[in-house]
Protein backbone atom coordinates (compact mmCIF):
# COMPACT_ATOMS: atom_id res chain seq x y z
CA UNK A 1 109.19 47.79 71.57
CA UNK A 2 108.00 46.80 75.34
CA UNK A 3 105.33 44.74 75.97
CA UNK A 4 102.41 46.38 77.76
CA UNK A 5 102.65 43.29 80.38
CA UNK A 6 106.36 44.05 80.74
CA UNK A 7 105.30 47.57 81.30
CA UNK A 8 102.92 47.00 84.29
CA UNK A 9 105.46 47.42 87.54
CA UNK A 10 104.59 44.01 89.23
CA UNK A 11 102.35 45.64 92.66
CA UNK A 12 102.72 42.83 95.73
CA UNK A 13 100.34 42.37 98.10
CA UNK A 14 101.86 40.39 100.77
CA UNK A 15 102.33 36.82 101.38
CA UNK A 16 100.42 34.06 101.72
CA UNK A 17 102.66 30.87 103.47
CA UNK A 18 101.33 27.34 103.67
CA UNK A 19 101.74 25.00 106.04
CA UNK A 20 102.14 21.56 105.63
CA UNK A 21 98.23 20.79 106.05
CA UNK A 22 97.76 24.26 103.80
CA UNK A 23 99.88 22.25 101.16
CA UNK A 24 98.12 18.94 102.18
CA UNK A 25 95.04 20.37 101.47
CA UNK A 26 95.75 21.63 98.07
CA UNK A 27 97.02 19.15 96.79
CA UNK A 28 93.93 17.03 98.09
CA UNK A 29 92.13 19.85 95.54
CA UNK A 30 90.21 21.48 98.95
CA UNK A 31 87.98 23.74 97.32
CA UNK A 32 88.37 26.24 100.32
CA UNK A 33 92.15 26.14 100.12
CA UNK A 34 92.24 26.23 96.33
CA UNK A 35 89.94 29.34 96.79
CA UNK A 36 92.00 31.10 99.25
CA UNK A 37 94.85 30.31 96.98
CA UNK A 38 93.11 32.04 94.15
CA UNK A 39 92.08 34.77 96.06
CA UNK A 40 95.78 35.95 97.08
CA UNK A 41 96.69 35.16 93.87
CA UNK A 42 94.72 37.84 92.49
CA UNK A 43 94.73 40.38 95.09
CA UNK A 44 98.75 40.15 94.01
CA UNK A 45 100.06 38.08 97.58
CA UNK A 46 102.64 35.57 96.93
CA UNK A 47 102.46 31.91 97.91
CA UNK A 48 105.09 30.57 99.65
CA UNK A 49 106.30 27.65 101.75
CA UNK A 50 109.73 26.52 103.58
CA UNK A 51 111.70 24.14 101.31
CA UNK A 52 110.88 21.34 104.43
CA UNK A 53 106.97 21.85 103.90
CA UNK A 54 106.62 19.33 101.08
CA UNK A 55 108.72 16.66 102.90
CA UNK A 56 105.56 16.68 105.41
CA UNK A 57 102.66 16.43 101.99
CA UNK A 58 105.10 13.76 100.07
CA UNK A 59 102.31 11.95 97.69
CA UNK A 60 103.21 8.76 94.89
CA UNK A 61 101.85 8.60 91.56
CA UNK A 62 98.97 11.39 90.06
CA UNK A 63 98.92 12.67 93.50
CA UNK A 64 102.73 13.41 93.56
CA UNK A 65 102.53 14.89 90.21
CA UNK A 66 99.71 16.93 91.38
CA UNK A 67 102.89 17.86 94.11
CA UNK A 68 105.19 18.86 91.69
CA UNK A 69 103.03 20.51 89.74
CA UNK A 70 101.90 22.78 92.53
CA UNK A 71 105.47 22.87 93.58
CA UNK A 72 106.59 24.73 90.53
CA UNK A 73 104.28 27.32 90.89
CA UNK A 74 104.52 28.76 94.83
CA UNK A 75 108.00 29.97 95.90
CA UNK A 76 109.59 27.58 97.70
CA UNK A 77 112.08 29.46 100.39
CA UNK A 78 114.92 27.79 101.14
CA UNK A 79 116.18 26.53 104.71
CA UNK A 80 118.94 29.10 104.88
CA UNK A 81 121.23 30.50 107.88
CA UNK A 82 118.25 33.35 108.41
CA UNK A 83 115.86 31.12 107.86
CA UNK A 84 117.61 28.80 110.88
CA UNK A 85 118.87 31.66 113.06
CA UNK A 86 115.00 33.38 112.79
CA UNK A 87 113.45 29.66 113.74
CA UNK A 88 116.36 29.62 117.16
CA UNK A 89 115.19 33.34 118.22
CA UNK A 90 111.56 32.21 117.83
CA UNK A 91 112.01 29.33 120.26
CA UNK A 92 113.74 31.29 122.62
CA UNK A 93 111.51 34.23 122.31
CA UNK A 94 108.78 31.62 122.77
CA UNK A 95 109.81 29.49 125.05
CA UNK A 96 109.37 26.03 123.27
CA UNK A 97 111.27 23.30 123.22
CA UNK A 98 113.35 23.55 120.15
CA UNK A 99 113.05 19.65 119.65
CA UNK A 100 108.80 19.50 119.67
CA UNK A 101 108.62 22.47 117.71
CA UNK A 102 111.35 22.71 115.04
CA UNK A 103 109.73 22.26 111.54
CA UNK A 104 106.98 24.99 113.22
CA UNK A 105 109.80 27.51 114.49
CA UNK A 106 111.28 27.29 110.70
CA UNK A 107 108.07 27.74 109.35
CA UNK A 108 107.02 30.55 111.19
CA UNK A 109 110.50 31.81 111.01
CA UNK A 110 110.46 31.16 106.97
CA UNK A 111 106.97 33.01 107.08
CA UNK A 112 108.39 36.27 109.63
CA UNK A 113 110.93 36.69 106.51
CA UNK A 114 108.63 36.91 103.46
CA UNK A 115 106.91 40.49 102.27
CA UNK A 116 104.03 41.58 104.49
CA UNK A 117 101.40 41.47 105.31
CA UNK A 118 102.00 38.19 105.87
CA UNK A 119 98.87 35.02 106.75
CA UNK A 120 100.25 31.92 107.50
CA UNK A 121 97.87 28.90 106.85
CA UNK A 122 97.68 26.11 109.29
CA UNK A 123 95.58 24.19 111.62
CA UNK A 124 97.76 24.39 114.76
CA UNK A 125 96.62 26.19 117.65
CA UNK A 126 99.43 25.39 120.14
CA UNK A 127 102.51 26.18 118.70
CA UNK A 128 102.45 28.27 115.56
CA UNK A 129 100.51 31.08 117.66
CA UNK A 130 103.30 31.21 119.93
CA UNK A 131 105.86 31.44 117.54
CA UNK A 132 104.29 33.80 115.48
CA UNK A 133 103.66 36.26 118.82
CA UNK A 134 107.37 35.68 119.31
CA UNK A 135 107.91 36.79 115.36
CA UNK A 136 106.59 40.10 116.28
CA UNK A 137 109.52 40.83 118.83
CA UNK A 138 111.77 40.22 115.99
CA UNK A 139 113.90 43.40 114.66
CA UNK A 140 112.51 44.20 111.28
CA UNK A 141 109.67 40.80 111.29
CA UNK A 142 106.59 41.71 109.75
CA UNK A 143 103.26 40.56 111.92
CA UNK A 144 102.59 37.06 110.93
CA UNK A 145 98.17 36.77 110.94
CA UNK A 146 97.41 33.32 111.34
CA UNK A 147 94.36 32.00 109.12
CA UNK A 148 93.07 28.92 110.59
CA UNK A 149 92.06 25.59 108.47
């Protein structure tokens, strides 16, 4: 016999992506970022961050366990070739200089290829807005809404 949880066709809402000051934050046990965590949660959005995110939020002792802990239960996207070829269109879309604006361009980039709708959480208002306007020129890239922190 099948569980009734089994049963229940898992319904996604979207996306929510964190930054590395979105990660910082949570970890740090923000009350508005564990909030908007929660929130997503239940509305059924996903939380996810690039695989290079927690190299940015790297912690030692409870706070790195904290890390880990949180770690284990977002979905960590790996830094594949889509991942890298997305993050290259982005800065050429954009305009940046691929050099300043790497880790954003594969964040954005990581964020472009998740299930929409798609927010992206960070605090930058110089480059991630740019990238994510260059997102939308993408073939097949959801709109990436940035919600600022």
């Amino acid at each position: 016999m099948v569980s009734k949880r089994l049963k229940i066709k898992a319904k996604s809402e979207g996306t929510l992506v964190l930054d590395a000051q979105g990660l910082s934050l949570h970890v740090d046990s923000d009350e508005g970022m564990r909030a908007r965590i929660e929130v997503a949660q239940q509305s059924g959005r996903r939380v996810a961050l690039s695989a290079l995110t927690p190299l940015a939020v790297r912690r030692t002792g409870e706070a790195d366990k904290r890390l880990q802990f949180l770690l284990s239960r977002f979905d960590v996207k790996p830094v594949n070739d889509a991942v890298t070829d997305a993050a290259a269109k982005l800065l050429d879309a954009s305009g940046l200089d691929g050099h300043e604006c790497l880790v954003d361009a594969l964040v954005v980039a990581t964020a472009a290829l998740c299930t929409p709708p798609v927010l992206l959480v960070t605090p930058d208002k110089s480059h991630i807005p740019a990238l994510c306007k260059a997102a939308e020129e993408l073939p097949g890239s959801p709109k990436v809404k940035i919600v600022n922190v």
